[in-house]
N, C-alpha and C. Protein backbone atom coordinates (compact mmCIF):
# COMPACT_ATOMS: atom_id res chain seq x y z
N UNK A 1 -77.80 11.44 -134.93
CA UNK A 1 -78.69 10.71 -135.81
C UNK A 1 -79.22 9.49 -135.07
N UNK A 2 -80.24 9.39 -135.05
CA UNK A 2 -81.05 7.96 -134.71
C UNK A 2 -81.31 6.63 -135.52
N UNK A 3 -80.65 5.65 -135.39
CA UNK A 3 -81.06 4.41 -136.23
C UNK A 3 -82.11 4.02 -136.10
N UNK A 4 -82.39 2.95 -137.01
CA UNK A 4 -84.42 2.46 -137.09
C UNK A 4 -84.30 1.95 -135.54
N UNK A 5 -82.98 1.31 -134.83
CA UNK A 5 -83.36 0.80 -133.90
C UNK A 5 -83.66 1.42 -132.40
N UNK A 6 -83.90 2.50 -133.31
CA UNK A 6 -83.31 4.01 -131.70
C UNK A 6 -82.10 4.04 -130.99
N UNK A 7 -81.26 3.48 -131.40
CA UNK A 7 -79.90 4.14 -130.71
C UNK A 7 -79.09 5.24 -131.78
N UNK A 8 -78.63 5.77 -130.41
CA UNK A 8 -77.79 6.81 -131.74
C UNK A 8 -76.69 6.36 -132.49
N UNK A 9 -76.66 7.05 -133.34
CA UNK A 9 -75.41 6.87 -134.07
C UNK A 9 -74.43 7.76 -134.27
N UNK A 10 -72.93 7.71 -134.01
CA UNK A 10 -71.99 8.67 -133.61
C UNK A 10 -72.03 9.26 -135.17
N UNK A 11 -72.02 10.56 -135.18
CA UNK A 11 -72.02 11.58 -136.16
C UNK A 11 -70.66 11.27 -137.55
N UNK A 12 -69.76 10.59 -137.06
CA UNK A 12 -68.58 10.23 -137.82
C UNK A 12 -69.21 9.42 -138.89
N UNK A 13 -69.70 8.29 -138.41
CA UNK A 13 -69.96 6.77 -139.18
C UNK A 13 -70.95 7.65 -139.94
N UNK A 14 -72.23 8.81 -139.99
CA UNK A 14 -73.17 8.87 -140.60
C UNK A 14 -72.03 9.61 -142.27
N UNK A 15 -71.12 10.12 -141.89
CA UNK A 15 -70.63 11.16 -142.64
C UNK A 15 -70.08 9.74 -143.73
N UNK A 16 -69.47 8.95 -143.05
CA UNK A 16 -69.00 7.53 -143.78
C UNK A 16 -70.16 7.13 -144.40
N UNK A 17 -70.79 6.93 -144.33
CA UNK A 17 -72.14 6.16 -144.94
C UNK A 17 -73.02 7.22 -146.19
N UNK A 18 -72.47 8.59 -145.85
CA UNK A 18 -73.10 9.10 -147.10
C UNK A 18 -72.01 9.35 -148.13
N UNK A 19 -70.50 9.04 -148.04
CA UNK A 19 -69.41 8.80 -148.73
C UNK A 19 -69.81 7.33 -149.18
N UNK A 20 -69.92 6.40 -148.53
CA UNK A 20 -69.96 5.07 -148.93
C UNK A 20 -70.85 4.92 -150.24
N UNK A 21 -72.00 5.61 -149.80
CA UNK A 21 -73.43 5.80 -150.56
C UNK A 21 -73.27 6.41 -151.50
N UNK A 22 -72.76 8.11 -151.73
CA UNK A 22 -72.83 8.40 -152.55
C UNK A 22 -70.98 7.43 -153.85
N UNK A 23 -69.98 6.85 -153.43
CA UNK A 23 -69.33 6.19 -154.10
C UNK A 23 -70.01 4.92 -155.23
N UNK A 24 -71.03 4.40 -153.81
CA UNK A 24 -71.80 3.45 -154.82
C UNK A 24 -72.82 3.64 -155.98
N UNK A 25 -73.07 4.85 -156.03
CA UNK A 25 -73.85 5.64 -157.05
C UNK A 25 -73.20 5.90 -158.06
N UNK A 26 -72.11 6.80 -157.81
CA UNK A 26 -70.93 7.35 -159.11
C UNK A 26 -70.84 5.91 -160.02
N UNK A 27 -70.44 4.75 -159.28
CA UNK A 27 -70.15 3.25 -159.68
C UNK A 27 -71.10 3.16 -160.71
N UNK A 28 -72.03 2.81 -160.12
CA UNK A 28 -73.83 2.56 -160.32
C UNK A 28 -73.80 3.19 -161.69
N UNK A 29 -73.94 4.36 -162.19
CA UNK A 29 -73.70 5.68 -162.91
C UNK A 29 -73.01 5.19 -164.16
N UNK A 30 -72.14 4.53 -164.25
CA UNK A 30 -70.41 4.66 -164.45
C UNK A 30 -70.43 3.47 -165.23
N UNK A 31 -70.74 2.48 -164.83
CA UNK A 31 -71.37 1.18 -165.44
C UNK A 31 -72.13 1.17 -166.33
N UNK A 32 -72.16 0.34 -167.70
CA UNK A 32 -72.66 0.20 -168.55
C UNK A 32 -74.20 -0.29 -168.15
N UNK A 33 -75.39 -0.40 -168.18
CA UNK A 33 -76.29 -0.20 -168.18
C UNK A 33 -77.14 -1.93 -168.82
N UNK A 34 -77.76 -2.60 -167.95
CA UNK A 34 -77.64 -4.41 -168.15
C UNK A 34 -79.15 -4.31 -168.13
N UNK A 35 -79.20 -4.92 -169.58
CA UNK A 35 -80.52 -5.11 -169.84
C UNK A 35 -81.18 -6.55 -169.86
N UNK A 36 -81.82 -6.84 -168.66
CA UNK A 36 -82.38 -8.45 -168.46
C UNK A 36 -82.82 -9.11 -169.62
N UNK A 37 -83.32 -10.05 -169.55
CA UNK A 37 -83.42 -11.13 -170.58
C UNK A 37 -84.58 -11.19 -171.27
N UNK A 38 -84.67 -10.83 -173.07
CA UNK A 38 -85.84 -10.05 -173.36
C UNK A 38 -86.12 -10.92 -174.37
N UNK A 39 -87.55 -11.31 -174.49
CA UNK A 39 -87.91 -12.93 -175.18
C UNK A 39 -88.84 -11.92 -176.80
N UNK A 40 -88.74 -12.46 -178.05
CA UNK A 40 -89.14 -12.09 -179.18
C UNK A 40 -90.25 -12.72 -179.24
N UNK A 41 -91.59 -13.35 -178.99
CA UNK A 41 -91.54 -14.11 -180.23
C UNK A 41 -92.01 -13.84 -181.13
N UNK A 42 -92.58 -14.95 -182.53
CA UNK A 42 -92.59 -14.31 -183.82
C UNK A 42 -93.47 -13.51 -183.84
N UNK A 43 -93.74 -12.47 -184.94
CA UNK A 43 -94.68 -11.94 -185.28
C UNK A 43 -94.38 -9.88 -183.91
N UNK A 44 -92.92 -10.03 -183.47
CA UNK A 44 -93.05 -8.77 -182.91
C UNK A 44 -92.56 -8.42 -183.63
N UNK A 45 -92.04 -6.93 -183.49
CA UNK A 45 -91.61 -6.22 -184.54
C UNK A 45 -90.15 -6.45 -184.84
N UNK A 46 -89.60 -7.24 -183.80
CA UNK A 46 -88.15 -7.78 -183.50
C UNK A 46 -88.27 -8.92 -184.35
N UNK A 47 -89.25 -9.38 -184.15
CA UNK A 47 -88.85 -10.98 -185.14
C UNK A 47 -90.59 -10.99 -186.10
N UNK A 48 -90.30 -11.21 -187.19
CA UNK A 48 -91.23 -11.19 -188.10
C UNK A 48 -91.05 -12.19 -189.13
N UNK A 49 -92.02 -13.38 -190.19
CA UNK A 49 -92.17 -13.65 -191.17
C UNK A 49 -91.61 -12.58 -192.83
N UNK A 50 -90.86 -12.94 -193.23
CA UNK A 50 -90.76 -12.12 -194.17
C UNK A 50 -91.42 -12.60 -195.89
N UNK A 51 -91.18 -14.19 -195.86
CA UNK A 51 -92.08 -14.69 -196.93
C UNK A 51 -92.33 -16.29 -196.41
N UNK A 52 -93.56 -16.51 -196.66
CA UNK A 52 -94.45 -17.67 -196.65
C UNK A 52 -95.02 -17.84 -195.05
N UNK A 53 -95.87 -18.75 -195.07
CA UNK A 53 -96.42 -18.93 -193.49
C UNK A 53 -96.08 -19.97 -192.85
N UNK A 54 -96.80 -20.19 -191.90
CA UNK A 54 -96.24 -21.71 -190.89
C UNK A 54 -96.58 -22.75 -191.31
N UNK A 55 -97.63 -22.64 -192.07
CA UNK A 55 -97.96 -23.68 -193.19
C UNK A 55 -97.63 -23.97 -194.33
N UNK A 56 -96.75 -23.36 -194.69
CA UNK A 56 -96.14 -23.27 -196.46
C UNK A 56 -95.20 -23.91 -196.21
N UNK A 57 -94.48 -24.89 -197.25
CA UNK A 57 -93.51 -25.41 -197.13
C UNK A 57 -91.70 -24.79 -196.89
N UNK A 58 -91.86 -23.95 -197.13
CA UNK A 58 -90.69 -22.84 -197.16
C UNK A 58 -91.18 -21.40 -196.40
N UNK A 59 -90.56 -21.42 -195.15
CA UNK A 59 -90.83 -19.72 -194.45
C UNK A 59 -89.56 -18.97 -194.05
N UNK A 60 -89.36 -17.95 -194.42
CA UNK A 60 -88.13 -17.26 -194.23
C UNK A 60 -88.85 -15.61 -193.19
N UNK A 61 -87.57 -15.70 -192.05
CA UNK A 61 -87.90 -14.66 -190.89
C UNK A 61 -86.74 -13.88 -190.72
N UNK A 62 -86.79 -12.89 -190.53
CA UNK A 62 -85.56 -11.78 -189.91
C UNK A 62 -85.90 -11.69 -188.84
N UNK A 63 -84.75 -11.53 -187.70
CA UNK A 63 -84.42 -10.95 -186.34
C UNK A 63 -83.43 -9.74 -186.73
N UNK A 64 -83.94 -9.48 -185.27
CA UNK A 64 -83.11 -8.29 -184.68
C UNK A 64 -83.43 -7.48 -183.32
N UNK A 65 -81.80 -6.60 -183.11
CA UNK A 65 -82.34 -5.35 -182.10
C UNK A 65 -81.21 -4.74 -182.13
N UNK A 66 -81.50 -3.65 -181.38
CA UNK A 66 -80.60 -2.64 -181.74
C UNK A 66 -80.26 -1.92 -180.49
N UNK A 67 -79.34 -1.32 -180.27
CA UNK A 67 -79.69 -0.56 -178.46
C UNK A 67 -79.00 0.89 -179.01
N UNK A 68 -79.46 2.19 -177.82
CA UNK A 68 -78.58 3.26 -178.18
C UNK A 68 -77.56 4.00 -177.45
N UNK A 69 -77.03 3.13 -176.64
CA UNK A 69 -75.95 2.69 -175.44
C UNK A 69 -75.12 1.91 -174.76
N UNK A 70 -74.29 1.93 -174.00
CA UNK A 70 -73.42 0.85 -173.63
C UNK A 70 -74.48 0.18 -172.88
N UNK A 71 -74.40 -1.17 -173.18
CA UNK A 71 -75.17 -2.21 -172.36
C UNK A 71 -75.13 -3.50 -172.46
N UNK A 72 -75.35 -4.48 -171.80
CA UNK A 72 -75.60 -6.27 -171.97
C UNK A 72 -77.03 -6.41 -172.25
N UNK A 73 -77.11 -7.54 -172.70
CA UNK A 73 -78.29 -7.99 -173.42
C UNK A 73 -78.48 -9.38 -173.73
N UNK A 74 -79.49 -9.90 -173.57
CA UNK A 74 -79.78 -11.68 -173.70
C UNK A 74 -81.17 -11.56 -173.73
N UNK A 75 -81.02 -11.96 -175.27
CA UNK A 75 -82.17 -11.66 -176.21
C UNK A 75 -82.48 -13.18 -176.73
N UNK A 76 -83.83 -13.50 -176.59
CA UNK A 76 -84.15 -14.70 -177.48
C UNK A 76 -85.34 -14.63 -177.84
N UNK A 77 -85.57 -15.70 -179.16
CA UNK A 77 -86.26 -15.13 -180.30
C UNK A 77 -86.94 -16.33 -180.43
N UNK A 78 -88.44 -16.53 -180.09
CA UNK A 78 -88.82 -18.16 -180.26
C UNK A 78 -90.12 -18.16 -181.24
N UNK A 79 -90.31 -19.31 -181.81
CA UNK A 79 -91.39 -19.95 -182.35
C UNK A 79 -91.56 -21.49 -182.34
N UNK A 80 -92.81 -21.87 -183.06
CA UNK A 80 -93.28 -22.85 -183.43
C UNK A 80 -93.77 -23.07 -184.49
N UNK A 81 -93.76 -24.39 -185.17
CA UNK A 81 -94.12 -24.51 -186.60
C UNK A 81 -94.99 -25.91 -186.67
N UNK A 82 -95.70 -25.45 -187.37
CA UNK A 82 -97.02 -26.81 -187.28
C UNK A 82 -96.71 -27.66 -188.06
N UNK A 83 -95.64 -28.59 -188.27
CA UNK A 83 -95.00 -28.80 -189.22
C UNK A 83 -93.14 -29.59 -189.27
N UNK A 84 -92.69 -30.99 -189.62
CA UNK A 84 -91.56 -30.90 -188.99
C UNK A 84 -90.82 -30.58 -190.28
N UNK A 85 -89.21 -30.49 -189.81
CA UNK A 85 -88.78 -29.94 -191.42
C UNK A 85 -87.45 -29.03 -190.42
N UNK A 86 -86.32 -28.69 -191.03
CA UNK A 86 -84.92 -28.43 -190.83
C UNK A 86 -85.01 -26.75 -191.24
N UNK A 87 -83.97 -26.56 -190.11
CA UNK A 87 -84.15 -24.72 -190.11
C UNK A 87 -82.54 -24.53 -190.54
N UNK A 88 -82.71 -23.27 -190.91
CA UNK A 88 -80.84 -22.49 -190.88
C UNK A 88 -81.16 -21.14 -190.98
N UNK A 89 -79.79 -20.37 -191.25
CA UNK A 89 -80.06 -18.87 -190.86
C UNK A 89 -78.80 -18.33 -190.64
N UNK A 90 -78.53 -17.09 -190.72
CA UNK A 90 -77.20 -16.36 -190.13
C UNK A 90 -77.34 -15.31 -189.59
N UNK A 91 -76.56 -15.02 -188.95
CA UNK A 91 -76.51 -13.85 -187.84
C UNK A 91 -75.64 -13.12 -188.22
N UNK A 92 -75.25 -11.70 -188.10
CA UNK A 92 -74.35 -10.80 -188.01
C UNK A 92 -74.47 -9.67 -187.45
N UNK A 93 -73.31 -8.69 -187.11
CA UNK A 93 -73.08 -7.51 -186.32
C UNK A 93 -71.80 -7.01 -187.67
N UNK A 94 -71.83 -5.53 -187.57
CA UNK A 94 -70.78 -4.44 -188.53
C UNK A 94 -70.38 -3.69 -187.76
N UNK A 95 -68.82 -3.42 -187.67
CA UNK A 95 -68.80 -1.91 -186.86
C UNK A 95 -67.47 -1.79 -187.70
N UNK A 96 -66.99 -0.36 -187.06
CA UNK A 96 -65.66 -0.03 -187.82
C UNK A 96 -64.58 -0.29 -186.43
N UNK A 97 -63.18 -0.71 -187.36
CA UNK A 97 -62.29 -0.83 -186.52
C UNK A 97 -61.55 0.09 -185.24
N UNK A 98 -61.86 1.71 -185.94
CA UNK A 98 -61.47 2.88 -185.32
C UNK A 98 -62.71 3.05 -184.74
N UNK A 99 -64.23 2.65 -184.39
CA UNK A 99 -65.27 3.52 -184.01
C UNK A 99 -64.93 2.93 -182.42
N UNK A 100 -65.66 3.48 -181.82
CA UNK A 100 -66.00 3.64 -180.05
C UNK A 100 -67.29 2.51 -180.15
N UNK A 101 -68.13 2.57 -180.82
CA UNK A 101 -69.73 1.68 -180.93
C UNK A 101 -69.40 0.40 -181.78
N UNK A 102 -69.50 -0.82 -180.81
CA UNK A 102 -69.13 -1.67 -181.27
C UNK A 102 -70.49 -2.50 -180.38
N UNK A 103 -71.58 -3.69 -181.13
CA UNK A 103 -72.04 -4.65 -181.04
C UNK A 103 -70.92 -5.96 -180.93
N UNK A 104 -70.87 -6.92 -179.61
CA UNK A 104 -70.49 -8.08 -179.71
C UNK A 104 -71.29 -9.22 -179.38
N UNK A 105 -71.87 -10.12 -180.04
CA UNK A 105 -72.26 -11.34 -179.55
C UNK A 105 -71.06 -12.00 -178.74
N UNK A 106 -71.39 -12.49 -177.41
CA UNK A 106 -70.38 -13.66 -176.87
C UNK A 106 -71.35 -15.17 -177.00
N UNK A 107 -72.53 -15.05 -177.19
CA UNK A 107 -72.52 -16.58 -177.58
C UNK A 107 -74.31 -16.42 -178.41
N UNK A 108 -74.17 -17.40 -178.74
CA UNK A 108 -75.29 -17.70 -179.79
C UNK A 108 -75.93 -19.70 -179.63
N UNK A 109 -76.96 -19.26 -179.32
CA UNK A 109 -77.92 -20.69 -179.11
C UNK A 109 -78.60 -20.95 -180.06
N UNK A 110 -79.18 -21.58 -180.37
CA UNK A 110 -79.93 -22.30 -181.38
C UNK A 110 -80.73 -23.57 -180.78
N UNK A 111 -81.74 -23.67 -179.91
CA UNK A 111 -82.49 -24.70 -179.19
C UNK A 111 -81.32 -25.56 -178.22
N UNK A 112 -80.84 -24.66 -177.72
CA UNK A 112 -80.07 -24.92 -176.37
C UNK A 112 -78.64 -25.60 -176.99
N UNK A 113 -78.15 -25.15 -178.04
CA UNK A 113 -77.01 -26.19 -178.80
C UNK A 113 -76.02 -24.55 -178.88
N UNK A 114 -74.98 -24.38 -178.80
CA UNK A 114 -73.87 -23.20 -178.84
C UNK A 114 -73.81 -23.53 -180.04
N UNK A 115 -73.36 -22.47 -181.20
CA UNK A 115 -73.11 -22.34 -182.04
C UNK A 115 -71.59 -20.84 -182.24
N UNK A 116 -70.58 -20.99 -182.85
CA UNK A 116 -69.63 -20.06 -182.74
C UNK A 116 -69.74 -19.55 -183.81
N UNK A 117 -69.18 -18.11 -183.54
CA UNK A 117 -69.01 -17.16 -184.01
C UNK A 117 -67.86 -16.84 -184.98
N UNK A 118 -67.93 -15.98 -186.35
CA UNK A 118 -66.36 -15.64 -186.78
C UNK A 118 -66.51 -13.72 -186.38
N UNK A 119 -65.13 -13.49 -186.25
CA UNK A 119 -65.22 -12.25 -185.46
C UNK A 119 -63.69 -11.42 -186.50
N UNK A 120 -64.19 -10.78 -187.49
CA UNK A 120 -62.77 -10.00 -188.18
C UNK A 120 -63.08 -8.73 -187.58
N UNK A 121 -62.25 -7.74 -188.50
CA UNK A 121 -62.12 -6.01 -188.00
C UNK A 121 -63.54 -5.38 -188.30
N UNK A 122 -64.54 -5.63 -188.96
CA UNK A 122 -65.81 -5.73 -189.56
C UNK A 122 -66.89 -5.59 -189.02
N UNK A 123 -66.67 -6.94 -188.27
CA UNK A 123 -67.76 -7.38 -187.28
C UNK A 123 -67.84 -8.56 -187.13
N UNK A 124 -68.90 -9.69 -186.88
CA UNK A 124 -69.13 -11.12 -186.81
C UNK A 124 -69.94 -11.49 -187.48
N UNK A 125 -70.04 -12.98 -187.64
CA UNK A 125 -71.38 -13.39 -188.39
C UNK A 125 -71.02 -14.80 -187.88
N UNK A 126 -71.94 -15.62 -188.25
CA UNK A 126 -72.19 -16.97 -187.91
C UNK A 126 -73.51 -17.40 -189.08
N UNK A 127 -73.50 -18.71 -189.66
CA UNK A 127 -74.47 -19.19 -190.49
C UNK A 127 -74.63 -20.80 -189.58
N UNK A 128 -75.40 -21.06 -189.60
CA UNK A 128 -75.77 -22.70 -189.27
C UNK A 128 -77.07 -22.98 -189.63
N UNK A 129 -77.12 -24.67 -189.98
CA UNK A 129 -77.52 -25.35 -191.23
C UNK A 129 -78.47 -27.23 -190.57
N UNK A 130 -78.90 -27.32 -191.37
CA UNK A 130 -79.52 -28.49 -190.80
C UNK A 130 -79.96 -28.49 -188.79
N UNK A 131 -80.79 -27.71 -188.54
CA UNK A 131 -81.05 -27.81 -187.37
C UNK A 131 -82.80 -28.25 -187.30
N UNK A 132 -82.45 -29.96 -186.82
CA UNK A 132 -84.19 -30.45 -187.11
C UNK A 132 -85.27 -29.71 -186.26
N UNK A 133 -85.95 -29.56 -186.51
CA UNK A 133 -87.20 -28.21 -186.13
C UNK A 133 -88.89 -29.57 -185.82
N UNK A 134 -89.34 -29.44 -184.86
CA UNK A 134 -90.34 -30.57 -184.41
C UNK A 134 -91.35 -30.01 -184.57
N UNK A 135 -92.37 -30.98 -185.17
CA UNK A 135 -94.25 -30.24 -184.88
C UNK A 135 -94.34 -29.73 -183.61
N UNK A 136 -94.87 -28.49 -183.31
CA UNK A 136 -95.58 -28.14 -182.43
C UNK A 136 -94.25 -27.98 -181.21
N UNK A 137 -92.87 -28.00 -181.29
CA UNK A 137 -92.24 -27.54 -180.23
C UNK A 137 -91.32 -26.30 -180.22
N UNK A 138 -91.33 -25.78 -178.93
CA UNK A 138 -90.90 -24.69 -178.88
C UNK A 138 -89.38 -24.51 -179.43
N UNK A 139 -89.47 -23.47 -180.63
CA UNK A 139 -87.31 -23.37 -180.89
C UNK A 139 -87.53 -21.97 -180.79
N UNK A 140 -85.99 -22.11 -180.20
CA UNK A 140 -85.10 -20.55 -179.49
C UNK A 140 -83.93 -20.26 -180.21
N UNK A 141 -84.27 -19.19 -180.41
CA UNK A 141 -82.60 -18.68 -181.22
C UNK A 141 -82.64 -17.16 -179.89
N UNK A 142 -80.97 -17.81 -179.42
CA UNK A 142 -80.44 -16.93 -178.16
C UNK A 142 -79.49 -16.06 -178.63
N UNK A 143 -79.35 -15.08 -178.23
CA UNK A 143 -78.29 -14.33 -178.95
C UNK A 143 -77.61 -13.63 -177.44
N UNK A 144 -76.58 -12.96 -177.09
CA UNK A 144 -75.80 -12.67 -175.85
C UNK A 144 -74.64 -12.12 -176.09
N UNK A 145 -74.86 -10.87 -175.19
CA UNK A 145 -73.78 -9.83 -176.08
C UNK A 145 -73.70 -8.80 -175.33
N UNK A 146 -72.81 -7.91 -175.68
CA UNK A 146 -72.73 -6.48 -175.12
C UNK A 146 -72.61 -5.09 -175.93
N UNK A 147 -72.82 -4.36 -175.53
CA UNK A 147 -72.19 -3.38 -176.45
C UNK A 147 -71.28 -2.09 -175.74
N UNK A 148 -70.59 -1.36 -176.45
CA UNK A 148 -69.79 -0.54 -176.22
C UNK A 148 -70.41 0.75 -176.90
N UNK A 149 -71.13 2.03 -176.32
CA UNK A 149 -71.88 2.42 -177.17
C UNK A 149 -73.01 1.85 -178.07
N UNK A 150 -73.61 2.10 -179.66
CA UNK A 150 -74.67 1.93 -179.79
C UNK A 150 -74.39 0.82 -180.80
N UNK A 151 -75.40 0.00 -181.35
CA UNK A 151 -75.36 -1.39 -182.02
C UNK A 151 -76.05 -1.77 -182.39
N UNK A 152 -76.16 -2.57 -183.50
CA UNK A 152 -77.17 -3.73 -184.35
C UNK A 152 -77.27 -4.76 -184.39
N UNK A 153 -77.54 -5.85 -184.23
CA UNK A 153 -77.25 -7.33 -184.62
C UNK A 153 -78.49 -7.54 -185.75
N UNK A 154 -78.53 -8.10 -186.26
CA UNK A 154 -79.82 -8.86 -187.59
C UNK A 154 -79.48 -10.28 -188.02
N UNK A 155 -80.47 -10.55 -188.23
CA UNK A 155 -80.42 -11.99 -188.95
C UNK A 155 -81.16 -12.47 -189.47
N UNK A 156 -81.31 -13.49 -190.34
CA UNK A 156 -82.40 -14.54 -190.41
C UNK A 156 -82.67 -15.58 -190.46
N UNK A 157 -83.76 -16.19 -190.13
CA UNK A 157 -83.72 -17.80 -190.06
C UNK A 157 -85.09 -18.51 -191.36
N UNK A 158 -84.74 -19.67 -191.70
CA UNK A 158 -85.33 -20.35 -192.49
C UNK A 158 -85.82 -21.32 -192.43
N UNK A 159 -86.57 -22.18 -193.03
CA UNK A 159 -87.47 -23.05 -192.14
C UNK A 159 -87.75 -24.09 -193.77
N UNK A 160 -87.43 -25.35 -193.91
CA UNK A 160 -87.57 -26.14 -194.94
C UNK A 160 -88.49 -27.25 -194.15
N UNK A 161 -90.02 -27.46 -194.75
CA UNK A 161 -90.53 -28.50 -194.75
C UNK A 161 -89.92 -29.84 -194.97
N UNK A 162 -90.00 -31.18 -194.33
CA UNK A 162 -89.69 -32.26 -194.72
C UNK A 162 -90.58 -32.99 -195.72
N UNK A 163 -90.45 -33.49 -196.58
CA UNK A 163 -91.04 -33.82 -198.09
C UNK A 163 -92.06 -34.51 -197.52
N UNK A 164 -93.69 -34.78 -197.64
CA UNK A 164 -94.57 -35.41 -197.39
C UNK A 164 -94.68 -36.76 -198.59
N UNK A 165 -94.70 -38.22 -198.43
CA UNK A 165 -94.95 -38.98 -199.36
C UNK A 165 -96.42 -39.07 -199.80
N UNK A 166 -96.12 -39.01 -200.75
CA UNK A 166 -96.93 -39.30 -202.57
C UNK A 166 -98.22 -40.62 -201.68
N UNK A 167 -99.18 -39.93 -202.16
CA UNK A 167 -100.05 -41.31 -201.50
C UNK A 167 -99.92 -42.75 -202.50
N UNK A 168 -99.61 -42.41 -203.57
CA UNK A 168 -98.76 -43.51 -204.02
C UNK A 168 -97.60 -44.05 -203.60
N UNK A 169 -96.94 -43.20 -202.62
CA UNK A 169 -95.78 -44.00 -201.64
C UNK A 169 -96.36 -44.50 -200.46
N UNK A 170 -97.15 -44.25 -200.08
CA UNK A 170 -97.77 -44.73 -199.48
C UNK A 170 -98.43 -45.52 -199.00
N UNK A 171 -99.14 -46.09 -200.19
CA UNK A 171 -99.69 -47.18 -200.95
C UNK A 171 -98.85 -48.42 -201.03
N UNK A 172 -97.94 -47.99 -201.49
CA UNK A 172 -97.06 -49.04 -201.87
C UNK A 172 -96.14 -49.46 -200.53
N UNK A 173 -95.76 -48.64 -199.55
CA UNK A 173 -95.37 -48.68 -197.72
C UNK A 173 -96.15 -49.55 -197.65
N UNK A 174 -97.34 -49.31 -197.52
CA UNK A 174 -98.78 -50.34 -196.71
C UNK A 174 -98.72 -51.65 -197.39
N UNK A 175 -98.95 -52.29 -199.02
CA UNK A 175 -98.63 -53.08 -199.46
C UNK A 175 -97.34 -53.96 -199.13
N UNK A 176 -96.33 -53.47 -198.51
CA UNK A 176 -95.06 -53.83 -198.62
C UNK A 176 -95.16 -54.28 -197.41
N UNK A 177 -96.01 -53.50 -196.57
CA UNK A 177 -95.90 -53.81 -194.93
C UNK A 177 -96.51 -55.09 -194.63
N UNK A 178 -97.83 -55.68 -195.40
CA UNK A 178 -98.77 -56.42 -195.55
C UNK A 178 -98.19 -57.43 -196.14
N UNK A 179 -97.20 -56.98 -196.67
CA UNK A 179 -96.54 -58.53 -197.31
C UNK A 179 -95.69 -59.13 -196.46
N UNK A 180 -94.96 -58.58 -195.93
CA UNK A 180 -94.36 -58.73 -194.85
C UNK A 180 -94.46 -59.45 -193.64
N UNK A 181 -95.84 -59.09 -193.61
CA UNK A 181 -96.71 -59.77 -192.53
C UNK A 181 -97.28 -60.74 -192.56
N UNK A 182 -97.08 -60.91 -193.83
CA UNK A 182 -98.50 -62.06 -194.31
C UNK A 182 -97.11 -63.09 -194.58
N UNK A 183 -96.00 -63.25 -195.00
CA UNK A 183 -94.96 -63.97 -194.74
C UNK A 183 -94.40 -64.48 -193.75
N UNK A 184 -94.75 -63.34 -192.06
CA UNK A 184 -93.98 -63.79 -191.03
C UNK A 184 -95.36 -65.12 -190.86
N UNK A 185 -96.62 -64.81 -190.93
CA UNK A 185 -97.92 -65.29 -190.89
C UNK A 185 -97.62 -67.19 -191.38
N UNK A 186 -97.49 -67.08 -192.83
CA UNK A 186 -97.68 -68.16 -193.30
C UNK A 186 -96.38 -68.80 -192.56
N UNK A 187 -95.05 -68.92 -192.39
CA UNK A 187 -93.99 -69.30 -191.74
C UNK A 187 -94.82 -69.92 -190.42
N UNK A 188 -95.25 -71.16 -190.38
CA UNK A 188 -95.24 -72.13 -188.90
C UNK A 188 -94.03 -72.69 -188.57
N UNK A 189 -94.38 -72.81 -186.98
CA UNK A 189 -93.03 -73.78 -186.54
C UNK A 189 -93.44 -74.70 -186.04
N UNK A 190 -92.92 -76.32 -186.05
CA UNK A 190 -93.88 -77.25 -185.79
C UNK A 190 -92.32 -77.56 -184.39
N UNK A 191 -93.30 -77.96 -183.41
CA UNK A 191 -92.73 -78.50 -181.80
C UNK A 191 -93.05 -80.09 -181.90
N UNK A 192 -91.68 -80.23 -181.89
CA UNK A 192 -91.93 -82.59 -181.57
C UNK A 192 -91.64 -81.99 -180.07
N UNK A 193 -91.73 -83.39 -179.19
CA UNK A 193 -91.51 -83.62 -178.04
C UNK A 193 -91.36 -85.14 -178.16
N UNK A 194 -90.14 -85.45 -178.14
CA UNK A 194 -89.68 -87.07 -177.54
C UNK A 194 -90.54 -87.64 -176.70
């Protein structure tokens, strides 16, 4: 056999190298099957609005995915909301104690913050609550996991507007502010010098 570099190569080592080769395949094969890092955002069929819009004071969304094999997975699910105001939501996975197909989350993000998991014979779930949500910036819900055979995870997240004031509160802010001012205003300080 001839190498790329034109020398030969003793007939032994080639027989090693297609043992080596074909071992790393069986491996290859044999191994659960790693699925890179796969981004939602809203409005795919993975992550959707289920009632109200980005403009309504109240919007509620389901996630999810599902696989039909052993595999890893790091899945995240993003939006934006025109609008500031506090999110929550829960996550879960079901399997049976005796089955072979088991979904596991090993960790769960929420705009780069870990959030834990409860894990019985069942499956898992996780709920979290008050997470402040900004005009116009990007939030991620991460999910990271594996499976053993085939799996579900679902969830959903919620989205509460922060209360806009009453232009009569408003009114009365500005008045209050003006008074304020008009007090530091009238207050002189008189300077002697010996």
């Amino acid at each position: 056999m001839v190498c790329m570099a034109g020398f030969k190569q003793p007939e032994g080592d080639y027989d090693m190298n297609k043992y080596v080769l074909g071992a790393m395949a069986a491996v290859a094969l044999a191994a659960p099957a790693t699925v890179g890092a796969t981004t939602f955002p809203i409005g795919s069929a993975n992550f959707f609005i289920t009632s109200g819009t980005p403009f309504t004071p109240s919007i509620t969304a389901s996630f999810f995915n599902g696989f039909e094999t052993s595999t890893s997975f790091d899945d995240s699910f993003t939006f934006t909301i025109p609008q500031n105001g506090v999110g929550s939501g829960s996550i879960s996975t079901s399997f049976s104690s005796n089955s072979e197909n088991k979904l596991t989350i090993s960790n769960l993000f929420v705009n780069g913050v870990s959030y834990a998991l409860t894990t019985t014979a069942s499956g898992q779930s996780a709920t979290v609550g008050n997470i402040p949500i900004v005009f116009g910036a990007l939030n991620t819900i991460r999910v990271v996991g594996s499976t053993n055979g085939s799996g579900v995870y679902s969830g959903t997240a919620t989205f509460a507007a922060l209360p806009v004031p009453e232009p009569s509160v408003w009114a009365m802010m500005i008045i209050g502010f003006g008074a304020v001012g008009m007090a530091f205003r009238r207050r002189s300080t008189r300077v002697a010098f010996s």
